[in-house]
Every structure is written in structure tokens, then in C-alpha cells.
N, C-alpha and C. Protein backbone atom coordinates (compact mmCIF):
# COMPACT_ATOMS: atom_id res chain seq x y z
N UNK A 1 14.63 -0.29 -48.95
CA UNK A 1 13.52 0.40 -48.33
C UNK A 1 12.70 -0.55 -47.47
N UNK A 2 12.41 -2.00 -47.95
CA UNK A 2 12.10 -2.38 -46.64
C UNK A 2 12.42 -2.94 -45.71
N UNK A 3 14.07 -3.56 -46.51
CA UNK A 3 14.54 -3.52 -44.79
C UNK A 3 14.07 -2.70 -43.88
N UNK A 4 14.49 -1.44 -44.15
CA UNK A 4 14.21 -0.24 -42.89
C UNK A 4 12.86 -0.01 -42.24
N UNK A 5 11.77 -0.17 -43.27
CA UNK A 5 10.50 -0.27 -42.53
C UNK A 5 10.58 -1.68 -41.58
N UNK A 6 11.14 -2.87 -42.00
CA UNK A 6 10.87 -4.15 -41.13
C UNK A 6 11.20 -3.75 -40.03
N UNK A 7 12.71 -3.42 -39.68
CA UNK A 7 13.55 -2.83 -38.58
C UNK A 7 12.72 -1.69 -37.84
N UNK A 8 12.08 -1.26 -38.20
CA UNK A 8 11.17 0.04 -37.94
C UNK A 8 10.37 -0.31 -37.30
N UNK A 9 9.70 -1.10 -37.67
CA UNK A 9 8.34 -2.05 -37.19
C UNK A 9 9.02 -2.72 -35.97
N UNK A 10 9.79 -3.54 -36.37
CA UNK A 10 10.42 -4.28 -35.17
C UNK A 10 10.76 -3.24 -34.12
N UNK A 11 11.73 -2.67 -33.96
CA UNK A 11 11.99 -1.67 -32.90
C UNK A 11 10.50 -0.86 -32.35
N UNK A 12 9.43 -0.41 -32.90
CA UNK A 12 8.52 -0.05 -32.22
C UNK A 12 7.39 -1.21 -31.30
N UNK A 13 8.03 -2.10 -31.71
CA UNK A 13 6.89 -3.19 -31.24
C UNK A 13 8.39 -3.76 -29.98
N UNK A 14 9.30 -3.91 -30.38
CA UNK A 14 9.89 -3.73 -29.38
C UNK A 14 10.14 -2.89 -27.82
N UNK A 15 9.92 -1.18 -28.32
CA UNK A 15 9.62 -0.31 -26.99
C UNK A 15 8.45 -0.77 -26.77
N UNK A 16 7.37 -1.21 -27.25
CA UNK A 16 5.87 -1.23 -26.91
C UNK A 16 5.80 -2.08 -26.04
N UNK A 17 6.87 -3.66 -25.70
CA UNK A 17 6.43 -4.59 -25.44
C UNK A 17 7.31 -4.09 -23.68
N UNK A 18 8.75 -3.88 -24.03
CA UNK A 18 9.24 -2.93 -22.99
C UNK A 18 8.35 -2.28 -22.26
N UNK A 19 7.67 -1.12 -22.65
CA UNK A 19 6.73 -0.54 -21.97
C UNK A 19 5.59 -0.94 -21.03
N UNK A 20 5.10 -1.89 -22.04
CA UNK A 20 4.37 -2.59 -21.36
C UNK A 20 4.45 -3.94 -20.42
N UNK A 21 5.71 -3.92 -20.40
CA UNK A 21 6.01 -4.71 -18.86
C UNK A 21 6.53 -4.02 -17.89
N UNK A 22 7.37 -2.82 -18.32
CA UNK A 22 7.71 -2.15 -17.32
C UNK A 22 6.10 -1.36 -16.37
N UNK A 23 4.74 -1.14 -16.94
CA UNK A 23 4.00 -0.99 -16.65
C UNK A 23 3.05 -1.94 -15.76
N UNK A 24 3.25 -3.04 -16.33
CA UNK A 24 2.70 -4.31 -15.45
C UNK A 24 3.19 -4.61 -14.02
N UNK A 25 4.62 -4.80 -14.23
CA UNK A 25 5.26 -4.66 -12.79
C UNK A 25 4.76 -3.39 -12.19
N UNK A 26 4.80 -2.00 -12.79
CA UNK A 26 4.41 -1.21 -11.56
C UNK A 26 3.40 -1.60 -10.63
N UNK A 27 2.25 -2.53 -11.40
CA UNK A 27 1.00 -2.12 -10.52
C UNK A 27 1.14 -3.12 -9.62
N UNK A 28 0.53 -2.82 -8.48
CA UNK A 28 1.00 -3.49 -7.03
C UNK A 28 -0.67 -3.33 -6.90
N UNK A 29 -1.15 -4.49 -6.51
CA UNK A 29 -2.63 -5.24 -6.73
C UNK A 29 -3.01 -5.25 -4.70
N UNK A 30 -3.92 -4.45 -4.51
CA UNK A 30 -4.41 -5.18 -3.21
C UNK A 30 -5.18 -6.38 -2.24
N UNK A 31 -4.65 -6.50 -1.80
CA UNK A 31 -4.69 -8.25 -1.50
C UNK A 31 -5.50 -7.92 0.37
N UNK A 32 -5.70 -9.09 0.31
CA UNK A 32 -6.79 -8.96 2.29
C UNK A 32 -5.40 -9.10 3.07
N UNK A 33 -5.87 -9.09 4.14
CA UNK A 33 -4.47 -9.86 4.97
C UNK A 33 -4.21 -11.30 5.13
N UNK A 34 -5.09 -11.98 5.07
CA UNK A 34 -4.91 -13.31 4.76
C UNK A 34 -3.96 -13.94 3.43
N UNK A 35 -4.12 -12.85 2.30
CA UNK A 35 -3.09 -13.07 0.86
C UNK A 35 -2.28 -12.31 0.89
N UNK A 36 -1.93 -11.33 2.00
CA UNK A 36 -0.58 -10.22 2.14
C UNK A 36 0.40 -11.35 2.83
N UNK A 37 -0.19 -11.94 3.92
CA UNK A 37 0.79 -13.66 4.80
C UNK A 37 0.89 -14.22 3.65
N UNK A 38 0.71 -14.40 2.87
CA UNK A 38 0.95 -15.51 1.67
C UNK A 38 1.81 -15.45 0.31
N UNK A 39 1.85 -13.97 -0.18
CA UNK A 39 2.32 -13.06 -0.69
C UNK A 39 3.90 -12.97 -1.09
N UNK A 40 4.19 -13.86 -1.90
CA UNK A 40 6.13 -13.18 -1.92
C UNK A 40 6.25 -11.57 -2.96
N UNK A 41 5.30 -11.59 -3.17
CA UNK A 41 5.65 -10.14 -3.74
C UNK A 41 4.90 -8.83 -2.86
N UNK A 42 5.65 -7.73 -3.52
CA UNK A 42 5.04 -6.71 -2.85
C UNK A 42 3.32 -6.46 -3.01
N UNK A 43 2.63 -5.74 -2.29
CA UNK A 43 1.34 -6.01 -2.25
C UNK A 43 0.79 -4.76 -1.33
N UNK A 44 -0.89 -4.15 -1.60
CA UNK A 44 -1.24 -3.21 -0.93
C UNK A 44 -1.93 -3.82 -0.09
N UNK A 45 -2.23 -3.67 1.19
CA UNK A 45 -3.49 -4.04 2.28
C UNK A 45 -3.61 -3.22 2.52
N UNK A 46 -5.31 -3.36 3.28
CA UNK A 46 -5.96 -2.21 3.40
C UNK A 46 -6.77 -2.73 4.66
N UNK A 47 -6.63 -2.21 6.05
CA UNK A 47 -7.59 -2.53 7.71
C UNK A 47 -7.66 -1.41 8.41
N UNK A 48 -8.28 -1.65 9.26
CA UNK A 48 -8.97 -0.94 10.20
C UNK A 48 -7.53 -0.37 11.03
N UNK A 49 -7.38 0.78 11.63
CA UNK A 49 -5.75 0.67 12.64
C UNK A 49 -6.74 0.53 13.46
N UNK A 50 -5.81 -0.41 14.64
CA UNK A 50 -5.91 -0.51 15.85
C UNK A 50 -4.88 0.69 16.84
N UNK A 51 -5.52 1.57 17.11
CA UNK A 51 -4.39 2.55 17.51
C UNK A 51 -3.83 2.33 18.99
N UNK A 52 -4.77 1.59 19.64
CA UNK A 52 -3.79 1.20 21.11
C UNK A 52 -2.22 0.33 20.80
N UNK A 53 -2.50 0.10 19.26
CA UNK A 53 -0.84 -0.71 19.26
C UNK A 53 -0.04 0.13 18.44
N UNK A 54 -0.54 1.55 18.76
CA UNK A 54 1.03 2.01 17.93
C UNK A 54 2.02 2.36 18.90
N UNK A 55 3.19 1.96 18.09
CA UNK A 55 4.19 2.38 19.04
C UNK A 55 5.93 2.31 18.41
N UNK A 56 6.70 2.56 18.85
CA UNK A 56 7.88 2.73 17.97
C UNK A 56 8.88 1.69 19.13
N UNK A 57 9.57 0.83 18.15
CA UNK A 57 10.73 -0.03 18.70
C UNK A 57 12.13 0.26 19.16
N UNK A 58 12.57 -0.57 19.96
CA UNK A 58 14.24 -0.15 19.93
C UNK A 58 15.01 0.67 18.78
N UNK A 59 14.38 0.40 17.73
CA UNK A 59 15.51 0.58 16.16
C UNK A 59 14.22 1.50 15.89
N UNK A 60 13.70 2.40 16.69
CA UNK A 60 12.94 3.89 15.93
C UNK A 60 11.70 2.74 15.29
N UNK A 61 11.76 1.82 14.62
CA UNK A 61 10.82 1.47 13.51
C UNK A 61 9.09 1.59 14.14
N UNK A 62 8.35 2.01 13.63
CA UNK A 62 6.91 2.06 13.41
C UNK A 62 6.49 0.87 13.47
N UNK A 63 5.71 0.50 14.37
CA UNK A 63 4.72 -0.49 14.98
C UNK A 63 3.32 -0.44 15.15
N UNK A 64 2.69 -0.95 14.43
CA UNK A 64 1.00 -1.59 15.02
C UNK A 64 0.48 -2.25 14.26
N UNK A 65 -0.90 -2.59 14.12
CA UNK A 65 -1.42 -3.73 13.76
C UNK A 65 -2.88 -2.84 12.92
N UNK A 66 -3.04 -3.79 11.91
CA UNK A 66 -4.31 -3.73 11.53
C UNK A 66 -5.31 -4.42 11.23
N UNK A 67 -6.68 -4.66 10.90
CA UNK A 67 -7.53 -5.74 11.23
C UNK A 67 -8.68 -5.43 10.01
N UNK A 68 -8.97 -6.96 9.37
CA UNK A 68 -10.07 -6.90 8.42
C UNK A 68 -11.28 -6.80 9.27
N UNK A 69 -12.18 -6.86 8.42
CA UNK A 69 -13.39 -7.04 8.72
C UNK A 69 -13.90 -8.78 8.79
N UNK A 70 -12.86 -9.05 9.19
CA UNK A 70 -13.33 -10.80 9.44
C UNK A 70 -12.61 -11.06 10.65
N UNK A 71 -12.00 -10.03 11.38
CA UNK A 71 -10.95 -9.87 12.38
C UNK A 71 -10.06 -10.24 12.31
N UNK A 72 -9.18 -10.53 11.40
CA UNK A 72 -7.77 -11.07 11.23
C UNK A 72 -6.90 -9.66 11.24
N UNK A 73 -6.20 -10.36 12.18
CA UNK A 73 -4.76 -8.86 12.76
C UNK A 73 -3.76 -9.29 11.65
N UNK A 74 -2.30 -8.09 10.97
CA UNK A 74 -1.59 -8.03 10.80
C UNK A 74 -0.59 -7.00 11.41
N UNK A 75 0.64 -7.89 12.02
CA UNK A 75 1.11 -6.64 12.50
C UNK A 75 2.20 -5.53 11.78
N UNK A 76 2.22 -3.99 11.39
CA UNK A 76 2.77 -3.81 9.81
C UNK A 76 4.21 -2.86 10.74
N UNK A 77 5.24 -2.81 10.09
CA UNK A 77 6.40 -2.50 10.25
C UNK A 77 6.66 -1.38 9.80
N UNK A 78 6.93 0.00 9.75
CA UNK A 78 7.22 0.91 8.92
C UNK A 78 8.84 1.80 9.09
N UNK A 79 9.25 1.78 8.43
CA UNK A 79 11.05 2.33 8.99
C UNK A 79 10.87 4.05 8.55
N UNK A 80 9.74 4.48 7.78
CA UNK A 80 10.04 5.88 7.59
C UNK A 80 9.64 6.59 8.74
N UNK A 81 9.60 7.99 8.91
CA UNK A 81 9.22 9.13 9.24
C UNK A 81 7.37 8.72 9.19
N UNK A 82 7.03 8.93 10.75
CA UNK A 82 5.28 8.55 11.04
C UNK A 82 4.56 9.51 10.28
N UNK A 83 3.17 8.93 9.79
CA UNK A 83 3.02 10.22 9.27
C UNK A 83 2.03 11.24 10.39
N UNK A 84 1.68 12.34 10.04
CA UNK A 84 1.33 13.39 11.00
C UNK A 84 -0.15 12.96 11.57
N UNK A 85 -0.72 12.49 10.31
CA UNK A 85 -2.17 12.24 11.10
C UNK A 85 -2.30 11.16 11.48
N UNK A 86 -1.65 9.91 11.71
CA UNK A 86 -1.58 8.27 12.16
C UNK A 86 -2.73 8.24 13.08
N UNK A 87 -2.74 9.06 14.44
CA UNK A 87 -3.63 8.95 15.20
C UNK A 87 -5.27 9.07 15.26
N UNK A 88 -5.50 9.77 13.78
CA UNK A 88 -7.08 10.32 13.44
C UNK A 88 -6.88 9.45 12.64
N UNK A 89 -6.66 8.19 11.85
CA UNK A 89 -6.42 7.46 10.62
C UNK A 89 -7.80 6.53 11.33
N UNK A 90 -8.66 6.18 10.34
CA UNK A 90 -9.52 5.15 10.71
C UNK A 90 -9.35 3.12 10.03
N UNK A 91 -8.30 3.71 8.87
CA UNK A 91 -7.93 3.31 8.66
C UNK A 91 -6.73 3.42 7.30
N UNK A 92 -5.65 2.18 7.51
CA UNK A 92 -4.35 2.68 6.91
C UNK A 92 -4.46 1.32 5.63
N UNK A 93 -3.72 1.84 4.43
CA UNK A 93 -3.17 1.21 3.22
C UNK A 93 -1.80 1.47 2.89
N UNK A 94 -1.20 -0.06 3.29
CA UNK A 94 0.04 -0.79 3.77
C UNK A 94 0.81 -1.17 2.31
N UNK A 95 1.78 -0.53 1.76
CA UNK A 95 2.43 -0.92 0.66
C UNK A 95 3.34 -1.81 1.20
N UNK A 96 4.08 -2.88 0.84
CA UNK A 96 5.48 -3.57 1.16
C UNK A 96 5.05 -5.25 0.64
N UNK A 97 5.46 -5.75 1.66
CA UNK A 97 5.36 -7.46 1.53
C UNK A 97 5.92 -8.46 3.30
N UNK A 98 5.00 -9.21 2.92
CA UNK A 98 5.49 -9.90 4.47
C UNK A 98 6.72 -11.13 4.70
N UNK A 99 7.05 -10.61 6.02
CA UNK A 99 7.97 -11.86 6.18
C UNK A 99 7.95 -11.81 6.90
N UNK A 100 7.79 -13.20 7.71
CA UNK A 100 7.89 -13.89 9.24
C UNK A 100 6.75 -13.46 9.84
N UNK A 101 5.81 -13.26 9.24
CA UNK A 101 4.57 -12.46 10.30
C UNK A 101 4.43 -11.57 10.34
N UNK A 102 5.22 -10.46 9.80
CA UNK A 102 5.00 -9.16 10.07
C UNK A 102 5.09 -8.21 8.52
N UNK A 103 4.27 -7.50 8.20
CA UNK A 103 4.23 -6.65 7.10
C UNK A 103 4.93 -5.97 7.12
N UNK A 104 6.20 -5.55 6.17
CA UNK A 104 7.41 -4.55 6.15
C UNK A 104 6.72 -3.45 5.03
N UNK A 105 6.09 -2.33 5.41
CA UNK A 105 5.44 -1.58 4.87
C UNK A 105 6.59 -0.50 4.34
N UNK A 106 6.78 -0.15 2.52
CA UNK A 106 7.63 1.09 1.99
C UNK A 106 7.03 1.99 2.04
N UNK A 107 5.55 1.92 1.73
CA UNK A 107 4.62 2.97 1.66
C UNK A 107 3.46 3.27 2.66
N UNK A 108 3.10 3.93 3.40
CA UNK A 108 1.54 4.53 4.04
C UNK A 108 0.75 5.60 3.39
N UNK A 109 -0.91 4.82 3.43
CA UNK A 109 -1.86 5.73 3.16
C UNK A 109 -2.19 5.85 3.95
N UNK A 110 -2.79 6.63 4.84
CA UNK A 110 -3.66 7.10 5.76
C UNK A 110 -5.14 7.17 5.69
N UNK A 111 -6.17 6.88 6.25
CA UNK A 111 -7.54 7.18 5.73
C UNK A 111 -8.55 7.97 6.86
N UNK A 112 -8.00 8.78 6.95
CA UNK A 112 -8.76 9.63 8.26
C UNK A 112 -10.14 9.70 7.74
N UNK A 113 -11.35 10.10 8.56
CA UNK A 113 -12.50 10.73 8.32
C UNK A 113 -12.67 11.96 7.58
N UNK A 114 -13.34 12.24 6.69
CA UNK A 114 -13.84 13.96 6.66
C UNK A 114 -14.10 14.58 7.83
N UNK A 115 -13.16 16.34 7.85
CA UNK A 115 -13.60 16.44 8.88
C UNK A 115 -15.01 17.35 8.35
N UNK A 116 -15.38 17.23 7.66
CA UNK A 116 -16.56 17.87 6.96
C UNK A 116 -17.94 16.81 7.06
N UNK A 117 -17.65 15.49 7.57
CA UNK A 117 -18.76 14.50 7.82
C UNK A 117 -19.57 15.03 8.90
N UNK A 118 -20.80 15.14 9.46
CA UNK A 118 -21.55 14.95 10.12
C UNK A 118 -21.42 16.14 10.66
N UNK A 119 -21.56 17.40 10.01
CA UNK A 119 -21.35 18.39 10.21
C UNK A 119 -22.39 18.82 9.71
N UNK A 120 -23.36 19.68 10.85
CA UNK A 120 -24.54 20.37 9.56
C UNK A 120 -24.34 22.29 10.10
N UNK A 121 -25.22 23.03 9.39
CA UNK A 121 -24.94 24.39 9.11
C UNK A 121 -25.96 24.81 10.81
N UNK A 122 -25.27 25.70 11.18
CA UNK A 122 -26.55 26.54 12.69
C UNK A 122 -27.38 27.46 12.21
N UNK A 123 -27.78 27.82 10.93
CA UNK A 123 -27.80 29.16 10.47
C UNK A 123 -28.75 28.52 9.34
N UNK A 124 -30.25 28.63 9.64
CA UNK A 124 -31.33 29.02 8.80
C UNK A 124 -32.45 29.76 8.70
């Protein structure tokens, strides 16, 4: 009988420890652009778009740049499907990791405005 509880014990502290690394790796930590250039792992950034630099390359891929608030540009790479609102985005959050200078983004957030901001009622 206690063998089986030891083994018992063990195997649950076993999935637990499993679990909880498979959980650790998920989380992908956001970093400035200054620690996204620095970065061998994947990583979120988060800037301003500069929308005069979007634009799409020979190979289809998604092109432009984004910028902290200390003005440092990154320029981010995206291979999926653009998303619909890119152009109203005030600013974008860049999943991937960098190499050679350029952010190879898997994921886009978008961060458009409310269009419900600065909107008041005609009617009192």
C-alpha cells in the first residue's frame, strides 16, 4: 500500500512539474525594441506604426517599421495574410524574434483607436 501511494505522489508531482514548464515556455514576455535586437528568443514588441512604410516585397512578405517612444525604429517582417485594419492601427504588437535587423513577426496585434473616442451626443 505504500508503494502505490509513493508512486502516486511521484507521478502527480511529476505532471505538475510538466505542466508547469510547459506553461512557462508559453509566456512570451514583452520587451522595447532595443531588447527585441538583442533577443534570441521569441518576444512581444509593442510601437507606434509608421504607416508611410508599409508595403509588401518581392516574396508578398509584409513590410514596415515601428518606433518607441525614445524614437528607435524597428523594421518588422510579416509572411501572413495583412490584417484588415493595418492602416487605422495607431499602433501594432509584434510577436516573433529578430534576426539581422529585422523583426520576423508570427503574430499581429493591431491597436486602432476607439471609434467611440471623442465622440459626444447632438441631442440635449
Amino acid at each position: 500500500m505504500k508503494t502505490s501511494l509513493i508512486i502516486g505522489i511521484v507521478l502527480v508531482v511529476g505532471f505538475i512539474s510538466l505542466g508547469a514548464i510547459g506553461w512557462k515556455d508559453s509566456l512570451t514576455p514583452y520587451v522595447t525594441i532595443a531588447e527585441a535586437k538583442e533577443s534570441p528568443t521569441i518576444v512581444q514588441v509593442k510601437g507606434a506604426l509608421l504607416k508611410s512604410t508599409i508595403n509588401f516585397d518581392k516574396q508578398g512578405r509584409l513590410n514596415f517599421y515601428i518606433a518607441d517612444d525614445k524614437g528607435e525604429r524597428l523594421k518588422v517582417v510579416y509572411e501572413k495574410t495583412k490584417p484588415g485594419n493595418l492602416e487605422q492601427a495607431s499602433h501594432v504588437v509584434a510577436v516573433g524574434k529578430c534576426g539581422g535587423g529585422v523583426f520576423h513577426a508570427d503574430e499581429l496585434m493591431v491597436k486602432c483607436p476607439s471609434k467611440y473616442q471623442g465622440t459626444t451626443s447632438g441631442s440635449n
